[in-house]
Each structure stands twice: as structure tokens, then as C-alpha cells.
N, C-alpha and C. Protein backbone atom coordinates (compact mmCIF):
# COMPACT_ATOMS: atom_id res chain seq x y z
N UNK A 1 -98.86 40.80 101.48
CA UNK A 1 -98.57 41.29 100.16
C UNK A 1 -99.14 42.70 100.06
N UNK A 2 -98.16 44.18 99.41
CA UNK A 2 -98.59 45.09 99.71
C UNK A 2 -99.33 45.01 98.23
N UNK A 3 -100.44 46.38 98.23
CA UNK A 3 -101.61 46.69 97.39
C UNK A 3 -100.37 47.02 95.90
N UNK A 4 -98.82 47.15 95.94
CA UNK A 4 -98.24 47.75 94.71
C UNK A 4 -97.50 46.31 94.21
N UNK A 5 -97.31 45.36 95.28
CA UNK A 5 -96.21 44.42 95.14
C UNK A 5 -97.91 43.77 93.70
N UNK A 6 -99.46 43.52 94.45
CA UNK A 6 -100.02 43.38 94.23
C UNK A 6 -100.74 43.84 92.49
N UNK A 7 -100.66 45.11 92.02
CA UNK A 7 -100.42 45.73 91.03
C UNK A 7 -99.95 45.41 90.16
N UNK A 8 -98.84 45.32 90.62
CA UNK A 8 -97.31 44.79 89.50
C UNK A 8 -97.48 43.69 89.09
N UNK A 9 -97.91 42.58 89.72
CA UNK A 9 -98.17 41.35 89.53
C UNK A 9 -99.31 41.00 88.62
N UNK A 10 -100.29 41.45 88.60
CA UNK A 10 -101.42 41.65 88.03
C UNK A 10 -101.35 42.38 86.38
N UNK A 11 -100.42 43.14 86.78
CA UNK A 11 -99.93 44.10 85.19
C UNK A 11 -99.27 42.47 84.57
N UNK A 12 -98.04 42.78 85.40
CA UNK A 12 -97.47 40.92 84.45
C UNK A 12 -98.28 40.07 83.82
N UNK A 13 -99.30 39.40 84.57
CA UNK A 13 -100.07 38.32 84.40
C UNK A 13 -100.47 39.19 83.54
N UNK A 14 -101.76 40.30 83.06
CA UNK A 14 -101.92 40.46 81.69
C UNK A 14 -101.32 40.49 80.76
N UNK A 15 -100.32 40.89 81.17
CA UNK A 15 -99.27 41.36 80.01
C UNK A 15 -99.22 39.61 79.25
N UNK A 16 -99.06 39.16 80.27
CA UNK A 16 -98.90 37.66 79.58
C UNK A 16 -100.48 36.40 78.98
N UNK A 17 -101.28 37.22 79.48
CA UNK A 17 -102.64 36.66 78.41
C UNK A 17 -102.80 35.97 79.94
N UNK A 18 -102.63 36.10 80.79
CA UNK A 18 -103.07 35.11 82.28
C UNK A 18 -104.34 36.18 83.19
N UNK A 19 -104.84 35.27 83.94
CA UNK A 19 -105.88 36.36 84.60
C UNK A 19 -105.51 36.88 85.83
N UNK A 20 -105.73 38.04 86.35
CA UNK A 20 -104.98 38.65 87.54
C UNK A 20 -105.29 38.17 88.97
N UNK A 21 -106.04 37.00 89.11
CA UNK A 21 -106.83 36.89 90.12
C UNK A 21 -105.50 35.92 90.50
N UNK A 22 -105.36 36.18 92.24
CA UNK A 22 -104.24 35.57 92.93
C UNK A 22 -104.82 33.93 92.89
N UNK A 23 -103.66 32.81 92.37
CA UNK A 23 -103.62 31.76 92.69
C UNK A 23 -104.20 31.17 91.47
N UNK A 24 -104.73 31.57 90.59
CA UNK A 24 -104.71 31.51 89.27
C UNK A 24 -104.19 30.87 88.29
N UNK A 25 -104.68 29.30 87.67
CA UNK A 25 -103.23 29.07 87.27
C UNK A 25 -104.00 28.39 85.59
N UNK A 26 -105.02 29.21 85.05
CA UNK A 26 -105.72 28.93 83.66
C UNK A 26 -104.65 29.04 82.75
N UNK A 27 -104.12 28.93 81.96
CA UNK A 27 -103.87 28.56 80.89
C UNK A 27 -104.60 29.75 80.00
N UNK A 28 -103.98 30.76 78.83
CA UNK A 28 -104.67 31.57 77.88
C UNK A 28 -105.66 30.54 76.91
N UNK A 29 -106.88 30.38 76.39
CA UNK A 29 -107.19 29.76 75.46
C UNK A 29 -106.72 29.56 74.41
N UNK A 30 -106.46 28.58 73.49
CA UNK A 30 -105.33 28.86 72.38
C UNK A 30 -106.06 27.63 71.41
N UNK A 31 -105.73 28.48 70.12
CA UNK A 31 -106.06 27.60 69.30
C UNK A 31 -105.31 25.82 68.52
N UNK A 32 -105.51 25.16 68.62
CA UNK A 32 -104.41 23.93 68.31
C UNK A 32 -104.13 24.27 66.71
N UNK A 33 -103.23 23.96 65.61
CA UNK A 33 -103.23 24.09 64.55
C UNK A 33 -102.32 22.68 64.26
N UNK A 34 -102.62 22.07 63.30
CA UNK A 34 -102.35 20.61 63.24
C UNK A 34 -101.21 20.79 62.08
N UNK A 35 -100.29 20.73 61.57
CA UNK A 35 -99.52 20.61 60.33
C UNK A 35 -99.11 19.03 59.72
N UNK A 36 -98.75 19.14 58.72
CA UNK A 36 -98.55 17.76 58.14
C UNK A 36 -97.07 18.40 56.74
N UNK A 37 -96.28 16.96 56.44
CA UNK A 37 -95.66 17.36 55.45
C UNK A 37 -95.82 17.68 54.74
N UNK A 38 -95.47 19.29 53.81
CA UNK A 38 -95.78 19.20 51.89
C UNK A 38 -95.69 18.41 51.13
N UNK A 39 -96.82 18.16 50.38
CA UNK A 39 -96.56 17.09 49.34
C UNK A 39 -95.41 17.92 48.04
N UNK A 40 -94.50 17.39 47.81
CA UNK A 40 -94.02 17.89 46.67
C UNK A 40 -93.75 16.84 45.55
N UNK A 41 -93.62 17.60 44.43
CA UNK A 41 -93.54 16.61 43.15
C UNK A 41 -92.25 16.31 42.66
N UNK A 42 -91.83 14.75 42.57
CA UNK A 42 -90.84 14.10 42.50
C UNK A 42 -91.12 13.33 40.99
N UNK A 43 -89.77 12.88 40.50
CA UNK A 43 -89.98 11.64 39.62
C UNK A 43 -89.91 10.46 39.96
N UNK A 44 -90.68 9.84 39.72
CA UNK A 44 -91.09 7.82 40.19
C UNK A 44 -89.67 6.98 39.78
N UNK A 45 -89.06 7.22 41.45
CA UNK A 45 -87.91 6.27 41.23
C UNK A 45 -87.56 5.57 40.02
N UNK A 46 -88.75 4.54 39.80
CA UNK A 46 -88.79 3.68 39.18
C UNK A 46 -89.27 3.87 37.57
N UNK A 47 -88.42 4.51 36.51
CA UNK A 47 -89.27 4.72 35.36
C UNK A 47 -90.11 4.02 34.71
N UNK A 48 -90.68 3.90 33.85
CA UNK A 48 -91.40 2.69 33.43
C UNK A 48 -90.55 2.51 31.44
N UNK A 49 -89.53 1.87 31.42
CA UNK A 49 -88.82 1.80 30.27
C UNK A 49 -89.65 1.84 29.36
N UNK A 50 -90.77 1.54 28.80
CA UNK A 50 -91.78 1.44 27.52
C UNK A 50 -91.97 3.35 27.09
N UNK A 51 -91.95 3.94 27.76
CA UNK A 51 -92.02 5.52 27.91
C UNK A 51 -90.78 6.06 26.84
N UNK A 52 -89.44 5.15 26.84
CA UNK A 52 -88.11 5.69 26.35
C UNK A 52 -88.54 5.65 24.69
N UNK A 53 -88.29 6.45 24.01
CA UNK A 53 -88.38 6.57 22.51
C UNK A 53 -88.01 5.66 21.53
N UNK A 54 -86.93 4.93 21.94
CA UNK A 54 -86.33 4.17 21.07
C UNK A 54 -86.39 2.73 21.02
N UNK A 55 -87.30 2.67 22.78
CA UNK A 55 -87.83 1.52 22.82
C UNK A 55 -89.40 1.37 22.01
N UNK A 56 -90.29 3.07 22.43
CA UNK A 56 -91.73 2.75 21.42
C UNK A 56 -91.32 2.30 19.91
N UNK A 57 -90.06 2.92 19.81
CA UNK A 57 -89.98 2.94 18.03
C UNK A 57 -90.04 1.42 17.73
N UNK A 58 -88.86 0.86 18.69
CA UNK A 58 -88.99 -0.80 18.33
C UNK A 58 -89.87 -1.45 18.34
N UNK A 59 -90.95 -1.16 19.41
CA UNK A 59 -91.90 -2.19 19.62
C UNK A 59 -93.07 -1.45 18.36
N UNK A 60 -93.21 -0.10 17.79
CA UNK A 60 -94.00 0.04 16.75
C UNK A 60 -93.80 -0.43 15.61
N UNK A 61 -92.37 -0.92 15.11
CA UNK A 61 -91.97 -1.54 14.10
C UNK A 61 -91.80 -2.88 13.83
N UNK A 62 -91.80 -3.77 15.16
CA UNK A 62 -91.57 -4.97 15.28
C UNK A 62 -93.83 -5.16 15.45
N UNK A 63 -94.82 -4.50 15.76
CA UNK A 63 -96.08 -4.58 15.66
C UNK A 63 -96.08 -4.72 14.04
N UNK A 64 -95.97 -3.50 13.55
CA UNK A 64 -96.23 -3.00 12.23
C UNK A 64 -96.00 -3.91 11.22
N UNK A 65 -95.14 -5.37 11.50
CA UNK A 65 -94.15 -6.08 10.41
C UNK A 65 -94.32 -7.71 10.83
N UNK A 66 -95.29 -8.38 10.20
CA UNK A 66 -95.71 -9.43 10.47
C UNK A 66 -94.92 -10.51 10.67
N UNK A 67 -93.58 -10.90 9.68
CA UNK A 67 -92.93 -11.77 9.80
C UNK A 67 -92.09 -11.47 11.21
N UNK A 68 -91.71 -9.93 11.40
CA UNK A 68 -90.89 -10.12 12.87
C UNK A 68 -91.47 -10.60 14.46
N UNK A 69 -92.83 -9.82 14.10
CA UNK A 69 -94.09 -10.87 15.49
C UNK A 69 -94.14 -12.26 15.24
N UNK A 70 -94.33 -12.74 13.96
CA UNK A 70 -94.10 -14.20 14.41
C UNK A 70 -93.17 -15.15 14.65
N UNK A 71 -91.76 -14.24 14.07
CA UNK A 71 -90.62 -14.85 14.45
C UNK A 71 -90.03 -14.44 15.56
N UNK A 72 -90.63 -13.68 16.22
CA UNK A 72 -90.49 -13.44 17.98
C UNK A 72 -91.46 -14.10 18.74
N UNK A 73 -92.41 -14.38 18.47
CA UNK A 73 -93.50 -15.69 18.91
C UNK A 73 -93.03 -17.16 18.91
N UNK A 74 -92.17 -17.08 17.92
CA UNK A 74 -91.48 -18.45 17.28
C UNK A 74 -90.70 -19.04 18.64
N UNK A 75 -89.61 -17.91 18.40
CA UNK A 75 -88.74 -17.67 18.99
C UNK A 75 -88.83 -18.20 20.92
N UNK A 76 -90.01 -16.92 21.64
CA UNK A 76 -90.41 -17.32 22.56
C UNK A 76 -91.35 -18.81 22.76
N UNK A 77 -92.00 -19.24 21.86
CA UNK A 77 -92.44 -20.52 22.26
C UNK A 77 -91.43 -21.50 22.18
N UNK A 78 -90.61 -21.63 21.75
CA UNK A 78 -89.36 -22.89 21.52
C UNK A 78 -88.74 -22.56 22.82
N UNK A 79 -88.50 -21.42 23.19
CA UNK A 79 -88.26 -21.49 24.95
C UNK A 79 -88.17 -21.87 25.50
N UNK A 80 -90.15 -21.74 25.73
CA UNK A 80 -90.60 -22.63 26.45
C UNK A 80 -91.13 -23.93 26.62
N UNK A 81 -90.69 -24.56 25.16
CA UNK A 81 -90.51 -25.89 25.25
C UNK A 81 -89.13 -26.54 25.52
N UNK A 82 -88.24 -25.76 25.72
CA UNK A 82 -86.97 -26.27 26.16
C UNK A 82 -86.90 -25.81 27.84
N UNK A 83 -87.87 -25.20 28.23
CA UNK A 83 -87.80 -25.10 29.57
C UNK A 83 -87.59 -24.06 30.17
N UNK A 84 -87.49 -23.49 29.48
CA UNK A 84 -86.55 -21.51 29.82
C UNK A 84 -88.24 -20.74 30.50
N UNK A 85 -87.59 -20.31 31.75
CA UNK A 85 -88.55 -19.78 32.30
C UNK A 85 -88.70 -18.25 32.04
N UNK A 86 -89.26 -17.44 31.30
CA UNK A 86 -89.60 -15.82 30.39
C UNK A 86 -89.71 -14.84 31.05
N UNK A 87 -90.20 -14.90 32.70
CA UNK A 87 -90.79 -14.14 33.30
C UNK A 87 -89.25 -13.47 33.83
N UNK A 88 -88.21 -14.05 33.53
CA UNK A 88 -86.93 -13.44 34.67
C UNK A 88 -85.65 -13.75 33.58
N UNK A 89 -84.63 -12.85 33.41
CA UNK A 89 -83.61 -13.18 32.48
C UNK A 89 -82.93 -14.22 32.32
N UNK A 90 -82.37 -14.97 31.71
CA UNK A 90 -82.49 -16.42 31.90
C UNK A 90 -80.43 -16.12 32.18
N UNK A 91 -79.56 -17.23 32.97
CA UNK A 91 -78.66 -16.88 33.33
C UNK A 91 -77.28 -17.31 32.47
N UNK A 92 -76.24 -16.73 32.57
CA UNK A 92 -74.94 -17.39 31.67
C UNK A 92 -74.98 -19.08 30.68
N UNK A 93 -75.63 -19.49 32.01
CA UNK A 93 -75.18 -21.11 31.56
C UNK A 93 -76.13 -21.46 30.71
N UNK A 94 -77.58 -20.96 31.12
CA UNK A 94 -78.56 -21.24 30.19
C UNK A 94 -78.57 -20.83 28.51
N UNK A 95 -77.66 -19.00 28.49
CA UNK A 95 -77.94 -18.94 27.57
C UNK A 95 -76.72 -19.92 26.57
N UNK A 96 -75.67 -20.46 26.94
CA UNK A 96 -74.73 -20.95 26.23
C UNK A 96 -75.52 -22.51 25.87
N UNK A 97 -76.52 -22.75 26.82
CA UNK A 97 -77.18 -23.50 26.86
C UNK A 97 -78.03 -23.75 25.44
N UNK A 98 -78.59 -22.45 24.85
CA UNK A 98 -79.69 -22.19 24.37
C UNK A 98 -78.72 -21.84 22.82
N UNK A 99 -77.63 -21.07 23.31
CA UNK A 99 -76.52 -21.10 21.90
C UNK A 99 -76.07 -22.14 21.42
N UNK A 100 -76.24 -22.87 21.86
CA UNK A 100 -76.18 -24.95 21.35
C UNK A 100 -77.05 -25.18 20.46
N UNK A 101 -78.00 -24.52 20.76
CA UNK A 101 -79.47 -25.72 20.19
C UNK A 101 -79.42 -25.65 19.20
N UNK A 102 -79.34 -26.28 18.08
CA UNK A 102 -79.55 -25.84 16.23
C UNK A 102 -81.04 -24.99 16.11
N UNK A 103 -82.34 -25.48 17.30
CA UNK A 103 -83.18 -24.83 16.58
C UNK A 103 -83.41 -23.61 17.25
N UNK A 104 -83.13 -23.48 18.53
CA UNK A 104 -83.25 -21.94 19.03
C UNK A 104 -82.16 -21.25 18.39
N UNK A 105 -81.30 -21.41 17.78
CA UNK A 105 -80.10 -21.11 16.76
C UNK A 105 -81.15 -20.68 15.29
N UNK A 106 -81.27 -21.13 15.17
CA UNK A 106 -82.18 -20.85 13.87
C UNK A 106 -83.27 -19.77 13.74
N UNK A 107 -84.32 -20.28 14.91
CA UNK A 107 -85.63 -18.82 15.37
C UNK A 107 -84.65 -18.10 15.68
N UNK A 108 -83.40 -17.96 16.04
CA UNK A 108 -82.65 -16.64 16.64
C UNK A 108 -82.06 -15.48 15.00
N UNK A 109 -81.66 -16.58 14.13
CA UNK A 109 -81.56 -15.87 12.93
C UNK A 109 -82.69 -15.40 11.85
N UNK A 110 -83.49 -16.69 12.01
CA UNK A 110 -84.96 -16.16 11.71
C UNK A 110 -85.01 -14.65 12.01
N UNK A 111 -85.31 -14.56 13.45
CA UNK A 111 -85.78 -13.33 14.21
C UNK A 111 -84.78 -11.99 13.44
N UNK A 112 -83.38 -12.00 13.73
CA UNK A 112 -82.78 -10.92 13.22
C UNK A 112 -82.71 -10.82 11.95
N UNK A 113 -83.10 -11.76 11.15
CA UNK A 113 -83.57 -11.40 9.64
C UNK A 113 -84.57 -10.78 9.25
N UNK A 114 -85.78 -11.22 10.11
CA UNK A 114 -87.50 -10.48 9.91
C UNK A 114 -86.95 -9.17 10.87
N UNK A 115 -86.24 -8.96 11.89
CA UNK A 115 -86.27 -7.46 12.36
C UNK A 115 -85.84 -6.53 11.20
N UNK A 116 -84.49 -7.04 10.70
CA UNK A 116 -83.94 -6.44 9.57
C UNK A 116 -84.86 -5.83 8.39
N UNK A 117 -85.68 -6.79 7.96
CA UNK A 117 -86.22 -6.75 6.98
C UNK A 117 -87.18 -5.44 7.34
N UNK A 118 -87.79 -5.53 9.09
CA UNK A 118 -88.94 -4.67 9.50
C UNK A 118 -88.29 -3.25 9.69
N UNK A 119 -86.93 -3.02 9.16
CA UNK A 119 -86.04 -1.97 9.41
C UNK A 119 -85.57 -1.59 10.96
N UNK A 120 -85.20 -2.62 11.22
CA UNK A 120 -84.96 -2.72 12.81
C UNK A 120 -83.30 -3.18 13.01
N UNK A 121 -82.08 -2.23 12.93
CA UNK A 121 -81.07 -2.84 13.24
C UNK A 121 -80.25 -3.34 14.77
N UNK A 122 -80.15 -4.12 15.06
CA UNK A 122 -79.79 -4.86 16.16
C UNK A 122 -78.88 -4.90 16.47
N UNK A 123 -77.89 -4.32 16.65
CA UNK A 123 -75.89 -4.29 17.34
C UNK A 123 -76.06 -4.60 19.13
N UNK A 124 -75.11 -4.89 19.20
CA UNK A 124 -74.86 -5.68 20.55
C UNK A 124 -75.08 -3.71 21.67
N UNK A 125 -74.51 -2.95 20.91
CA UNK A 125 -74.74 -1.66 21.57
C UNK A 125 -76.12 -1.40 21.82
N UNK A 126 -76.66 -1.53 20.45
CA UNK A 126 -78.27 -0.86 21.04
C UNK A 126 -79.17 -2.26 21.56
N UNK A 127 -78.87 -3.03 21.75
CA UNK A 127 -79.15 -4.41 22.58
C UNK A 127 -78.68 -3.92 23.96
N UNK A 128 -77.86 -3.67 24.23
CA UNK A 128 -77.51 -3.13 25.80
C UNK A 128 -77.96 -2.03 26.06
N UNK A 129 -78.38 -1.31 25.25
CA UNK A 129 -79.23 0.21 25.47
C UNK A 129 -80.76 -0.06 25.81
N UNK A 130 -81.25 -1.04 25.03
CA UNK A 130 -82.87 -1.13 25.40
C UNK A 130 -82.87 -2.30 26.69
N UNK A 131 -81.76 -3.07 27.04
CA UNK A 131 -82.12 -4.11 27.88
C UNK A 131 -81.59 -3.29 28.90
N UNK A 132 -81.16 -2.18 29.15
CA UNK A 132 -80.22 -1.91 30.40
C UNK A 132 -81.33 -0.97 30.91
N UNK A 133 -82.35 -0.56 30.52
CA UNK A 133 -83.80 0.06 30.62
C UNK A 133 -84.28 -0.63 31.54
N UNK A 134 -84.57 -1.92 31.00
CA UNK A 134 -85.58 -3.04 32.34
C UNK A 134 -85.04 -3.25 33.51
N UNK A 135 -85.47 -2.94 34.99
CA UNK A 135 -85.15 -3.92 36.09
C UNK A 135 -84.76 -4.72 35.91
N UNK A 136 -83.30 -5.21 36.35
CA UNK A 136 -82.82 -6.69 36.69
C UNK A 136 -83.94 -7.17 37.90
N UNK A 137 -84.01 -8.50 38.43
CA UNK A 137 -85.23 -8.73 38.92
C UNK A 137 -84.44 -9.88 40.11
């Protein structure tokens, strides 16, 4: 190997952060730098329906108005003495089930009379507006 072939080679290897010494095969020191994803800010899939306005309004007016809490208490305990399980929407058959009964028939008019009274109007529209809020389950 001549002393220029030698030179040249040596220029390279600095040039490239390597050391000039023949046979050489270090690696430049280098720093590691670790990255991770950005957190960015999203909305929670999942809303939490009690948050919607028209649902606080209901549930502040149906608090505020004594006869409608207990005729929604009424209401839910006769339920669950007929068996209706609360925790999950109860299904077609049940409720035609439950549209039979003279007395869950009754706490049911009860109830939309004391909402009424608590200034709470109830149409099958805004019934599908506050229930279409909750997770089906």
C-alpha cells in the first residue's frame, strides 16, 4: 500500500468520525436517544351521559320535587318485586309483560303525573333523547 493510496484513506475515515489507524474497525461514540409516542388530547370515547344538560335538568327537578322521587322509588321497587332485573334494560316481552300489570300500570301513571306536576314533560321524543344517551349494555 503506497504512503498516498495510504493518505486518502485516512482523510476518508476522518471524514467519516472513524479512526485512521489501518484495520480499525471502532464504531464513532454516539449517543442513544430513546423516543416514545406524543401524548395528545382526545375526547373519552365513551361520554359519561349525566354531563348532557337536559339530562342534569331532569334529574335536578325530579331531586327538587318530592312526590316524583317517591313515585320513581315506587315505581322501581314494584319491579323488583315482579322480578325485573334494573341493572340492564329490560327486553320487548318483558316490557308488554309489565304493560299488563294493573299495578306497575298505575306507579307508571302515578310517576308521569308527579313528573308533570315537578314540571317535567315526558313525550316519547324526549324519552328517546335522554335514553339514547346511555350505553346499551
Amino acid at each position: 500500500m503506497s504512503f498516498a493510496s495510504a493518505s486518502s484513506r485516512a482523510l476518508r475515515l476522518s471524514a467519516l468520525g472513524l479512526p485512521a489507524r489501518a484495520g480499525a474497525t471502532r464504531l464513532p461514540a454516539m449517543r442513544a436517544f430513546a423516543t416514545s409516542r406524543p401524548a395528545r388530547a382526545s375526547e373519552d370515547p365513551t361520554p359519561n351521559p349525566m354531563m348532557d344538560p337536559r339530562i342534569q335538568d331532569f334529574a335536578r327537578k325530579v331531586h327538587d320535587h318530592e312526590g316524583a322521587r317517591a313515585a320513581m322509588t315506587r315505581l322501581g321497587d314494584l319491579m323488583k318485586e315482579k322480578g325485573i332485573d334494573l341493572s340492564q334494560p329490560p327486553s320487548a316481552m318483558t316490557m308488554l309483560k309489565l304493560g299488563m300489570d294493573k299495578d306497575v300500570r298505575e306507579a307508571g301513571q302515578k310517576l308521569m303525573e308527579e313528573l308533570k306536576n315537578a314540571g317535567i314533560e315526558i313525550t316519547p321524543e324526549t324519552a328517546s333523547q335522554i335514553f339514547s344517551k346511555f350505553p346499551k349494555e
